[in-house]
Every structure is written in structure tokens, then in C-alpha cells.
Protein backbone atom coordinates (compact mmCIF):
# COMPACT_ATOMS: atom_id res chain seq x y z
CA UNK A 1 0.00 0.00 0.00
CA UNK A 2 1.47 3.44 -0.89
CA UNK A 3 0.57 6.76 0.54
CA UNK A 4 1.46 10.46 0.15
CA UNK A 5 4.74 11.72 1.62
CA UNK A 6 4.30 14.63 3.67
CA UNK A 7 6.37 18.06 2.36
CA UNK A 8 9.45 18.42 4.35
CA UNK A 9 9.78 20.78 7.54
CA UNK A 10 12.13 23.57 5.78
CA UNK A 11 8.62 24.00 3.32
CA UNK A 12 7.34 25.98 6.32
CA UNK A 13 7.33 29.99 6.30
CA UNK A 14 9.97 30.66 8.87
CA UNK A 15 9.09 33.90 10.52
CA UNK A 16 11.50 35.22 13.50
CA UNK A 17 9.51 34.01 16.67
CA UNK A 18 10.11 30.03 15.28
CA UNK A 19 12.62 28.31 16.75
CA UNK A 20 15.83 27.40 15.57
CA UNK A 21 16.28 24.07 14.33
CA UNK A 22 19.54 22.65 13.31
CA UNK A 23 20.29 19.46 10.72
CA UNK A 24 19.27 16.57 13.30
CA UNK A 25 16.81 18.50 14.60
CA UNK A 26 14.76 19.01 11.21
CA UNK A 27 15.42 15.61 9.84
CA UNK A 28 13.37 14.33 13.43
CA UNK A 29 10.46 16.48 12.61
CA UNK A 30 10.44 14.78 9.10
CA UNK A 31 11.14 11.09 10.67
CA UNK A 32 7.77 11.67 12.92
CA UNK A 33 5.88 13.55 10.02
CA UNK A 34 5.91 10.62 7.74
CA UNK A 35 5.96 8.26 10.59
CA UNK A 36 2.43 9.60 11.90
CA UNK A 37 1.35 9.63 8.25
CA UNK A 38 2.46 6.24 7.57
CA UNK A 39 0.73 4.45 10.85
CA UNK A 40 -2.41 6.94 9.90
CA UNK A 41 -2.82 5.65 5.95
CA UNK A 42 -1.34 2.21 6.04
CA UNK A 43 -1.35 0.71 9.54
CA UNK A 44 -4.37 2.20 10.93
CA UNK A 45 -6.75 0.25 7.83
CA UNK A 46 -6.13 -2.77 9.66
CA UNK A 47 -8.23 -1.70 12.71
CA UNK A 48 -11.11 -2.31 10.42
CA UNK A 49 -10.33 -6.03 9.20
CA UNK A 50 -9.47 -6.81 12.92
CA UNK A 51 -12.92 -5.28 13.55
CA UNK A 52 -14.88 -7.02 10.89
CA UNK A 53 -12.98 -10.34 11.07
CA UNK A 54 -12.22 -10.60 14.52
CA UNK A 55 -13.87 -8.71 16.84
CA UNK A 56 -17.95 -8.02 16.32
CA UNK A 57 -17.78 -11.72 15.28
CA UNK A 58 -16.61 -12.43 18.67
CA UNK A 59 -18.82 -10.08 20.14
CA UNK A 60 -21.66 -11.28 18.18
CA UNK A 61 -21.18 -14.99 19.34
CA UNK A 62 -20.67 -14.19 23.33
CA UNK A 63 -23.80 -10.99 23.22
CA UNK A 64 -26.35 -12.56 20.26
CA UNK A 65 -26.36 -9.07 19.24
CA UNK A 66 -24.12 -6.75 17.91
CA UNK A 67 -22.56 -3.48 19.18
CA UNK A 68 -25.36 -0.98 21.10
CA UNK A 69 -22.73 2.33 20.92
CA UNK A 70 -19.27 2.97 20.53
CA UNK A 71 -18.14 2.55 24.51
CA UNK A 72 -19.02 -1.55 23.52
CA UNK A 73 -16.63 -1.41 20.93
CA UNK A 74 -14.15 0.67 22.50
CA UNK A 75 -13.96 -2.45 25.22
CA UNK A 76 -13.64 -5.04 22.97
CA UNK A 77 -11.20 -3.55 19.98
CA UNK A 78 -8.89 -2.59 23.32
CA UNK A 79 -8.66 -6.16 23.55
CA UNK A 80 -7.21 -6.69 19.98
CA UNK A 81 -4.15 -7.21 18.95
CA UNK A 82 -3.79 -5.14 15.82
CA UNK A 83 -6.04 -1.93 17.41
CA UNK A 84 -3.12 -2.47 20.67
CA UNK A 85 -0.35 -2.54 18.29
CA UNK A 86 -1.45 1.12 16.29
CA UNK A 87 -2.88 2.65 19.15
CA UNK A 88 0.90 1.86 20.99
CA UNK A 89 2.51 3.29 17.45
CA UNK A 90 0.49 6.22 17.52
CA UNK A 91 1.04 7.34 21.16
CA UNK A 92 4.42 7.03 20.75
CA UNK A 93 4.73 9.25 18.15
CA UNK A 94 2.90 11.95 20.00
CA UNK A 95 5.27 11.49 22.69
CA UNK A 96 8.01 11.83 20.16
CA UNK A 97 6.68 14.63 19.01
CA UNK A 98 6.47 16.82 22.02
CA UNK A 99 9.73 15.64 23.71
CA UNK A 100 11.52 16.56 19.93
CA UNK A 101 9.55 20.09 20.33
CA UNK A 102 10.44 20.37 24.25
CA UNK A 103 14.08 19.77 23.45
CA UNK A 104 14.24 22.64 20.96
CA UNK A 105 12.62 25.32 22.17
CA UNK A 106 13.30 24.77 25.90
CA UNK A 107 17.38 25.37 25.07
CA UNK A 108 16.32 28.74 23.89
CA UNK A 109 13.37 29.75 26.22
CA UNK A 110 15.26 32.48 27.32
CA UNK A 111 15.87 33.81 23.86
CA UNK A 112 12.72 33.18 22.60
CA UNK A 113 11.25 35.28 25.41
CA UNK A 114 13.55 37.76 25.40
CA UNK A 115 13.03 38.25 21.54
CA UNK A 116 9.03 38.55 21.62
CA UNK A 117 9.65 41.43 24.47
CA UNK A 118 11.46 43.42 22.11
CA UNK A 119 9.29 42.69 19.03
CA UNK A 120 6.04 43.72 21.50
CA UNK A 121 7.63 46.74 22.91
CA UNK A 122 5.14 49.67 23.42
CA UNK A 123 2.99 47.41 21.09
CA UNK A 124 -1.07 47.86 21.75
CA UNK A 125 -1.53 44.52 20.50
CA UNK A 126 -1.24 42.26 23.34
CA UNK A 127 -3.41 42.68 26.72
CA UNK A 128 -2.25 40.47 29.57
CA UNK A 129 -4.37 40.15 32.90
CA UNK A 130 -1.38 39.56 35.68
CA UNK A 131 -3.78 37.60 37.67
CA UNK A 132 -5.84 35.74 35.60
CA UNK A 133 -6.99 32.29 36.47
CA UNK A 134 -6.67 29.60 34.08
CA UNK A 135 -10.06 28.05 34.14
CA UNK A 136 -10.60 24.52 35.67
CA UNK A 137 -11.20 22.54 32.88
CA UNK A 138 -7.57 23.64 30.88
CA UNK A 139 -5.31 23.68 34.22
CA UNK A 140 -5.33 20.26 34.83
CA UNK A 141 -4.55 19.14 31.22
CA UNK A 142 -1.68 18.51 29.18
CA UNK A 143 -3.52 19.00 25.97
CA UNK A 144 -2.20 16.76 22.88
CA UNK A 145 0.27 15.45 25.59
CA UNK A 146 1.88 19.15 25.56
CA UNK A 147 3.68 18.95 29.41
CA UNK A 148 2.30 22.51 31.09
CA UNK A 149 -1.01 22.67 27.95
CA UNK A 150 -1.37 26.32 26.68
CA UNK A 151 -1.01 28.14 30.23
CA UNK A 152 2.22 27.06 31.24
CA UNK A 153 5.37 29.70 32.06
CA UNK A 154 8.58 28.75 32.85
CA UNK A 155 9.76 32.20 33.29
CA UNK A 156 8.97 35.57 33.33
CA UNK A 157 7.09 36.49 29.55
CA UNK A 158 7.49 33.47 28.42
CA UNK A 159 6.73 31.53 25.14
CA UNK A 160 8.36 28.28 25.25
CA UNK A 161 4.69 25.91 24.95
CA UNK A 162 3.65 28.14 21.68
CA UNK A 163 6.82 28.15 19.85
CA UNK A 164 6.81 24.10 20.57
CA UNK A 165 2.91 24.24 19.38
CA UNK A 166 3.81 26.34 16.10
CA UNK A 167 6.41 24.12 14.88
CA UNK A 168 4.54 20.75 16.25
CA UNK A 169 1.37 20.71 14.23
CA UNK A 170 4.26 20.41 11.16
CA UNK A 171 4.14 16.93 12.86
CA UNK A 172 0.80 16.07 13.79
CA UNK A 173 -1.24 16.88 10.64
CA UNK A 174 2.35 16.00 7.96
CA UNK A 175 2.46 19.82 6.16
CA UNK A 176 -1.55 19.37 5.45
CA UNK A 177 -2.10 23.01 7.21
CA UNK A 178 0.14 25.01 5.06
CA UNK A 179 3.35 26.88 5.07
CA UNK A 180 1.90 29.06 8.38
CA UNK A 181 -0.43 26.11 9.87
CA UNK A 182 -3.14 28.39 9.05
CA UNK A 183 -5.34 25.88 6.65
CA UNK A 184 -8.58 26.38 8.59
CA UNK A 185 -8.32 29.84 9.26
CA UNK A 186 -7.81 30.54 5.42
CA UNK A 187 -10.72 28.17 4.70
CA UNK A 188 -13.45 30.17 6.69
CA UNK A 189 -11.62 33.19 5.49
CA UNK A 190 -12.23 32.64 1.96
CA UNK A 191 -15.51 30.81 2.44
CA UNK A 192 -17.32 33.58 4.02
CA UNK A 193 -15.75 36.33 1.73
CA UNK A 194 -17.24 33.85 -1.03
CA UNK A 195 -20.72 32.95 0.29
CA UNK A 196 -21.39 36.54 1.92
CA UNK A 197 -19.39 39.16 -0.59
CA UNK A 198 -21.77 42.12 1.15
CA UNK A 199 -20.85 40.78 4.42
CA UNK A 200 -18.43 43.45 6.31
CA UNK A 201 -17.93 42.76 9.80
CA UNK A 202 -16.55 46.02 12.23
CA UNK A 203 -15.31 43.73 14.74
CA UNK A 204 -14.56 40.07 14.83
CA UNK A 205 -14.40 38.07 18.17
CA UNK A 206 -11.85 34.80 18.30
CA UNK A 207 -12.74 33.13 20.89
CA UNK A 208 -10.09 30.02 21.73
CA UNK A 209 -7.37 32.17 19.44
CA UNK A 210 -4.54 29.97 20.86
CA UNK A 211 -1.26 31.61 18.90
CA UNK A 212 -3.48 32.99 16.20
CA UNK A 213 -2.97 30.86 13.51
CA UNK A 214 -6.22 30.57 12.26
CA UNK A 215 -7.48 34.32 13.20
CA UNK A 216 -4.72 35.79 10.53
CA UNK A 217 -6.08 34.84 7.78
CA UNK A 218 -9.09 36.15 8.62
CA UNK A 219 -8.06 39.70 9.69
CA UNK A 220 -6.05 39.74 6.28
CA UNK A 221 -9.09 38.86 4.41
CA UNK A 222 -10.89 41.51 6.51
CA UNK A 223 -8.24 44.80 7.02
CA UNK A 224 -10.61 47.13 7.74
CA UNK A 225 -12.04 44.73 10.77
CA UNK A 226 -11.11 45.16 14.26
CA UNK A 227 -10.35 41.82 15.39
CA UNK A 228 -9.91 40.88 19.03
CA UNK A 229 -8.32 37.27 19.65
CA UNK A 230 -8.79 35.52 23.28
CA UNK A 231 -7.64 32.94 24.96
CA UNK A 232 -6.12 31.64 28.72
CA UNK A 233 -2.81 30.78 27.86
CA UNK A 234 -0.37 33.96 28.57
CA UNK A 235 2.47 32.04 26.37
CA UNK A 236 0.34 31.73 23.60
CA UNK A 237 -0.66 35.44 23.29
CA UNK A 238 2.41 36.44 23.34
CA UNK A 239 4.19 34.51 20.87
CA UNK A 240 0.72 35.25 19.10
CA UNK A 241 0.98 38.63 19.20
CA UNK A 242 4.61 38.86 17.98
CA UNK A 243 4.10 36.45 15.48
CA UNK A 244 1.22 38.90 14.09
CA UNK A 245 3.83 41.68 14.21
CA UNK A 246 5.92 40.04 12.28
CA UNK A 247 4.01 38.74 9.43
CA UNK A 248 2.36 42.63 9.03
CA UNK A 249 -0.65 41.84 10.69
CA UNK A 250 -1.95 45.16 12.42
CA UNK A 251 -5.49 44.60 12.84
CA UNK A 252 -5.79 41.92 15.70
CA UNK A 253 -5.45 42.54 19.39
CA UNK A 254 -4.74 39.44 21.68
CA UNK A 255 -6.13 39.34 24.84
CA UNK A 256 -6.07 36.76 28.17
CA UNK A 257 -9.70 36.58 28.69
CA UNK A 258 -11.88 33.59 30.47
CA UNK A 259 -14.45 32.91 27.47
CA UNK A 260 -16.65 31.82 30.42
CA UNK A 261 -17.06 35.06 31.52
CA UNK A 262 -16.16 37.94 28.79
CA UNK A 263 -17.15 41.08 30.91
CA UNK A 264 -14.38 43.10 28.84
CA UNK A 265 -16.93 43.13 26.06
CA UNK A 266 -20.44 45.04 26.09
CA UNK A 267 -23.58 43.46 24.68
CA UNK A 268 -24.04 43.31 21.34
CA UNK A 269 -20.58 44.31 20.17
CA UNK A 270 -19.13 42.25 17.85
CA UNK A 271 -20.63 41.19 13.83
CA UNK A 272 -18.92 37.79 13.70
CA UNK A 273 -17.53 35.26 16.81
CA UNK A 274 -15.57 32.52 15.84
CA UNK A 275 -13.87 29.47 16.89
CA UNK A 276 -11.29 26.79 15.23
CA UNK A 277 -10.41 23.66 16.72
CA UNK A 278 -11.56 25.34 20.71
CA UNK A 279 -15.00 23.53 21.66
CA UNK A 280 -13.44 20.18 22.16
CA UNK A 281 -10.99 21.46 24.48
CA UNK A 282 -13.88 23.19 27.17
CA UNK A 283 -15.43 21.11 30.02
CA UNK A 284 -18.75 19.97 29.81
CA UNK A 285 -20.52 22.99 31.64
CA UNK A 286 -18.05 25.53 30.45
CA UNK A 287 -18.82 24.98 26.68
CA UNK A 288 -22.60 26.08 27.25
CA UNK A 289 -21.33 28.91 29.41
CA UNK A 290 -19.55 30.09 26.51
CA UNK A 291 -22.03 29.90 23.88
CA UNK A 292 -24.02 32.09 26.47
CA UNK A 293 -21.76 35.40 26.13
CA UNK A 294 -21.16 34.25 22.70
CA UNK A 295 -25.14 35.15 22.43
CA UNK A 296 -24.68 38.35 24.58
CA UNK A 297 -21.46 39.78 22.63
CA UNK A 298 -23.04 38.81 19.07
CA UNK A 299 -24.63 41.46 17.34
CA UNK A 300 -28.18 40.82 16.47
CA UNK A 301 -27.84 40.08 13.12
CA UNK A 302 -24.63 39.22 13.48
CA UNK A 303 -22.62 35.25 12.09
CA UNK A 304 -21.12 32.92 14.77
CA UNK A 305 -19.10 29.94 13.18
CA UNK A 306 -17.51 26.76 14.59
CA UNK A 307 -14.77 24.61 12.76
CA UNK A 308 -14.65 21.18 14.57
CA UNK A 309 -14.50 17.54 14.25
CA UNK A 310 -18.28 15.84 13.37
CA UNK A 311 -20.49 15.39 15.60
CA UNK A 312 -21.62 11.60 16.46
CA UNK A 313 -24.46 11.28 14.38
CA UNK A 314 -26.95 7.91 14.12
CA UNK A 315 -25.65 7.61 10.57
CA UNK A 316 -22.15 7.70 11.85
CA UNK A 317 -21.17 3.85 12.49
CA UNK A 318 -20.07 2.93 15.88
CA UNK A 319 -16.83 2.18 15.12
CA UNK A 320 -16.24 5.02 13.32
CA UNK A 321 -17.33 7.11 16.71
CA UNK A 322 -14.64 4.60 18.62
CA UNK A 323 -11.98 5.59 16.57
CA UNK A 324 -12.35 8.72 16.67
CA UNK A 325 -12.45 8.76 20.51
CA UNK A 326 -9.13 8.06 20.69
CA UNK A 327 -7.41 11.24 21.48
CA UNK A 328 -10.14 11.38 24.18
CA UNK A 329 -8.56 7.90 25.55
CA UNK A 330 -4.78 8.53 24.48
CA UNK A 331 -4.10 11.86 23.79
CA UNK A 332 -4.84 14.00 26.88
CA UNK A 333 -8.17 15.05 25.10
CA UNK A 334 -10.80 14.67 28.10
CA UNK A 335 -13.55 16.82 26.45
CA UNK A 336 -13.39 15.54 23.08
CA UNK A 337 -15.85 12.34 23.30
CA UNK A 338 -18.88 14.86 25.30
CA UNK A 339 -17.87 17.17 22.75
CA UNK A 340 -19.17 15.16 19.76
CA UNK A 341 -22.04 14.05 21.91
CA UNK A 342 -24.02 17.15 22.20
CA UNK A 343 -25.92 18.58 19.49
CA UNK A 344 -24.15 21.95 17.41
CA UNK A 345 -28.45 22.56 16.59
CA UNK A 346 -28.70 22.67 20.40
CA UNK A 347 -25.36 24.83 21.14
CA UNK A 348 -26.29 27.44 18.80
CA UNK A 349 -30.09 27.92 20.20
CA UNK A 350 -27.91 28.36 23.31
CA UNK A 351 -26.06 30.89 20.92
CA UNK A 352 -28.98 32.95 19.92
CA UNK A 353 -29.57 31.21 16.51
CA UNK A 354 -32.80 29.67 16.29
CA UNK A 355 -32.53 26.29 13.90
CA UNK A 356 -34.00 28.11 11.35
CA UNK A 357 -30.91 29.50 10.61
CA UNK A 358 -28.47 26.58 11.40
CA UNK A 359 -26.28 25.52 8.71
CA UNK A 360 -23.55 22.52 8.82
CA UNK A 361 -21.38 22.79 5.55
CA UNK A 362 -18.27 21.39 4.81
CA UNK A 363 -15.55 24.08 3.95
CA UNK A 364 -12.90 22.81 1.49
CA UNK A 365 -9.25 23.49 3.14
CA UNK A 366 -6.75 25.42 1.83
CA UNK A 367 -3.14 24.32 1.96
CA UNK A 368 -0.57 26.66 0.10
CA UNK A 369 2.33 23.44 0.28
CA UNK A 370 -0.15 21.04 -2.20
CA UNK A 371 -2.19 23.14 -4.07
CA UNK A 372 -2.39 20.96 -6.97
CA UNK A 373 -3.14 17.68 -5.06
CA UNK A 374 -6.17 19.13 -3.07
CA UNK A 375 -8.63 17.78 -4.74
CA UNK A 376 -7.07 14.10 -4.94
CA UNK A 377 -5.46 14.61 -1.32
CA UNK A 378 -6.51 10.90 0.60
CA UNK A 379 -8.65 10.75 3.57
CA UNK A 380 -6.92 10.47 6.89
CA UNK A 381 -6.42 9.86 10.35
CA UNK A 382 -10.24 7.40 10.08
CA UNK A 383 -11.99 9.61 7.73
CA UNK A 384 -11.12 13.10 8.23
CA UNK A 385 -10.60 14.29 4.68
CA UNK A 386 -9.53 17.95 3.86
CA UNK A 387 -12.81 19.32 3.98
CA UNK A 388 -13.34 21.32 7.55
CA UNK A 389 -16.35 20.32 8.93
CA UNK A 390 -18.28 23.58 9.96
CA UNK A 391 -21.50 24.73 12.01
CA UNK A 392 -23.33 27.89 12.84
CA UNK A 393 -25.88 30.84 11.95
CA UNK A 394 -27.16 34.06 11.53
CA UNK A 395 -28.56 35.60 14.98
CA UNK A 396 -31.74 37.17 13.93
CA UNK A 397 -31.93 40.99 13.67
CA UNK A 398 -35.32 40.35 16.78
């Protein structure tokens, strides 16, 4: 079985907040890169014969029935040999892949600190609460195995977790995000310029902004926008912020705000809220919390769009729902099976947008490494395909 080879790490836009990476260094990020992609596209489509030949046989023959939901089959394929095996593979390489980041960037903390100081001197773009509480469900979590998550400082203004982040998704999605990891962010970017040309939001909230990779794009697409980006992790806006400096990006401020609870913003005051990749990272009662003051900040009138994984659907098969619980198992992803259980119809009443005007629509990504292999690009990682999966509406002008 073949399978695509992933571009190579020096394809990436270097821009000077990255890290420094010399020769062994590089050629480890490309060892795990085609490593992940090679358990994700050639070992991983043996889960599925084990299943079909093996294992709901089995179950059949001890239950007389089949599978009831995915938490049966998550039991039983644990049992297998071949689902052991690539779930072993595949947590190994994420280990891999944050101890190669760690070692990097945590030899030139210091610098790296030091350097987005200078860059953010006197700079208006970056607003930093100095006693801000990282909220429950993200301080006990070392998200995608990350040691310290999003939040973490090892020293005064520092940057260490995002400049291992930037670098790491290289890794974990094989170049398929484009030369700034920004793929999703330039795929709502484009998509809403394209579906709504008269739309022109004033102000744009991010909410979940992380370093800002996905909220460039859109504040490119949108100069004349004022774009506010927030998120918990004081690392993260500031490499964020100086990252935006540095790739002429005026227009976005970052801010350490508890989405929870966004008292910094009046009622009604921004024409478009989005998120990429954030809801199945919140706690269970946090995420409805936050569609709450997503309703209050929203302008009546006003679009509020989610990218995220699928929701589990009744025409989604079980085992597909099973394998994609895995990060939830495996790769410090708590949230990410209640996630996928609620409803985005539900969250977005909860939102202000009555399902009238709920739409689901599948956003075709944008990745400036492969342009011309888009369209034949295989599915990967059990299904996901490079189309962003999308949900949200128009709050009603009354």
C-alpha cells in the first residue's frame, strides 16, 4: 500500500519568533511527520479487518447481538491485537513529538522570550491580565500530551509551549495546514468572503485564538475589521501577538480573557464570533457557558461559526465514533468524546440562533504546500478528509 509523503519541515514559512532548528533536529520532525502519516494511511486500515474479522464476530457470538454504541466497541477492539499494536505506534509518536519540540525550544526559552519582548515593545496589541486564572477545565490538562497545555510559564514572559505548538502541528497533521499552519483559518476566510461578498464585519471576536494561527487569515481577508483574539494561555498570546507583528498583521489585538465570563466586552458588540479547533478542548458545563456570552457579545444580526470535528451522528457507524475517541482515551483530550455528543443545533439555540438558521457545511481546506493535489489529497487519520467540517448561523436581527 502506498501513501502520500508529507512536504518536508524547511517548506514551512519561517518567521523570527520560530525556533531554531539545526540538521538533526529538522530531519526528526520529518522522521515523525511521515511516521504519523504512515501508521495513519497504512497501519491504521487494519483496525477495520481486525474489527470485521475478529472482533464483532466475537462479540456477536458471546452478546447474540451486535454493538449498542461505541463505549461496547471501544472495550472489545482494546482487547485486539492489531487496534493495541497502532494505538501503541500512535502514542508514541505523539510522545516523540512533544519531547523533539520540548528539546528545541526549551534550550532557547530564554531567547525566545527575550526576543518577543522586544518585538512587542510599546505594542497595543497584546493585553495580559497579571492575575488571571486559568479556568478549571484547561489547568489540569496537558492537551495533545503538551507537558504545562497552553497556560504554562517557565519564566517571566514566556513563550516556550507556543513556539513548541507552532512548529509541532508540522508533525501532527504532515504539512496538510500550510506553510503558516493556518489551513482552517484561510478556509473560513475565503468561504465567508465567497458565500457573503456584502458581508463586512466592524469587529470580529476569536474566541479560543490559541497563537493565532487561524485568526490571521481572517483579519487579512478583513483589514478594515477590528479583530480581538482571546484565549487563557499567557504564552500563547504572546508569541501570538509577535508572530502577528511580524508577518504585518496590524489589525488583531490578543487578549487573556476567560471565554466563560467575557465582561471586557459590552452586549451586542461584535458582527462575527468565531472558533477553530476550541470547543473540544472546554469542560462539559463551560462549553454552554460560553455559547451564552457568545449570544450576549453577538450582534443581532450578526454570524457565529464553529470549525470542529463531526459530531456523532446515528448515521455515523459505531466504530467510526470509537476511533475517533481516541485522542479522548490517548491523547490527553478529556472533552473531546462529550464534545461530539451534544448537538451543534442545540449549542447554537444556546447561541442565539434559532434552527431556522443553522447551517452545517463542509468548507474545502486550503493548503498553500499542495495546491495541486487538493482535490485528490486521501482521507486520513479514520476519515477526516480535507474538507473542515463547519457549524453555525445568523442571529436574527429580533
Amino acid at each position: 500500500m502506498s501513501y502520500q509523503i508529507p512536504p518536508v519541515f524547511t517548506k514551512l514559512q519561517r518567521h523570527d519568533m520560530m525556533a531554531e532548528f539545526d540538521h538533526d533536529e529538522r530531519a526528526r520532525y520529518n522522521f515523525l511527520a511521515n511516521l504519523n502519516r504512515f501508521i495513519s494511511t497504512v497501519i491504521a486500515p487494519g483496525n477495520k479487518i481486525a474489527y470485521d474479522n475478529r472482533v464483532e464476530p466475537r462479540f456477536v457470538q458471546e452478546n447474540g447481538r451486535t454493538f449498542q454504541d461505541r463505549h461496547e466497541v471501544q472495550t472489545a477492539m482494546s482487547q485486539d491485537p492489531m487496534y493495541q499494536t497502532w494505538a501503541a505506534l500512535r502514542r508514541s509518536t505523539m510522545e516523540m513529538r512533544q519531547q523533539a519540540g520540548r528539546s528545541v525550544v526549551l534550550r532557547q526559552a530564554d531567547s525566545l522570550a527575550e526576543k518577543a519582548e522586544k518585538i512587542l515593545k510599546n505594542s497595543q496589541n497584546l493585553v495580559l491580565k497579571p492575575h488571571f486564572q486559568t479556568p478549571p477545565y484547561l489547568a489540569h490538562v496537558d492537551n495533545h500530551l503538551m507537558p504545562g497545555s497552553y497556560h504554562t510559564e517557565y519564566r517571566t514572559g514566556d513563550v516556550a509551549n507556543a513556539a513548541n505548538y507552532d512548529t509541532g502541528l508540522f508533525v501532527t497533521t504532515g504539512g496538510m495546514l500550510g506553510r503558516l499552519t493556518d489551513g482552517g483559518g484561510k478556509a473560513i476566510a475565503h468561504w465567508v468572503k465567497e458565500t457573503y461578498p456584502d458581508f463586512q464585519p466592524r469587529r470580529i471576536l476569536d474566541v479560543g485564538c490559541g497563537l493565532g494561527h487561524n485568526v490571521l487569515p481572517i483579519a487579512e481577508m478583513y483589514p478594515d475589521a477590528e479583530i480581538i483574539a482571546i484565549d487563557a494561555g499567557a504564552p500563547m498570546l504572546r508569541y501570538g501577538a509577535a508572530r502577528a507583528k511580524l508577518l504585518g498583521v496590524e489589525n488583531v489585538t490578543f487578549m487573556q480573557v476567560d471565554a466563560e465570563n467575557m465582561a471586557e466586552f459590552a452586549d451586542e458588540s461584535f458582527d462575527w464570533v468565531q472558533t477553530t479547533m476550541f470547543l473540544h478542548e472546554t469542560g462539559g458545563k463551560a462549553i454552554h457557558r460560553i455559547f451564552g456570552e457568545i449570544n450576549r457579545v453577538l450582534v443581532p444580526g450578526g454570524l457565529n461559526l464553529h470549525i470542529e470535528q463531526p459530531q456523532y451522528t446515528p448515521e455515523m457507524s459505531y466504530y467510526e465514533q470509537f476511533m475517533r475517541d481516541w485522542d479522548a482515551y490517548y491523547n490527553a483530550e478529556p472533552y473531546w468524546g462529550h464534545m461530539h455528543d451534544l448537538q451543534p443545533e442545540d449549542l447554537m439555540e444556546e447561541a442565539g440562533v434559532p434552527r431556522a438558521n443553522f447551517m452545517q457545511v463542509g468548507v474545502k481546506a486550503i493548503n498553500d504546500l499542495d495546491e495541486k493535489k487538493q482535490d485528490s489529497q486521501v482521507k486520513e487519520d479514520y476519515g477526516r478528509s480535507p474538507i473542515w467540517n463547519v457549524f453555525g448561523g445568523w442571529k436574527p436581527h429580533s
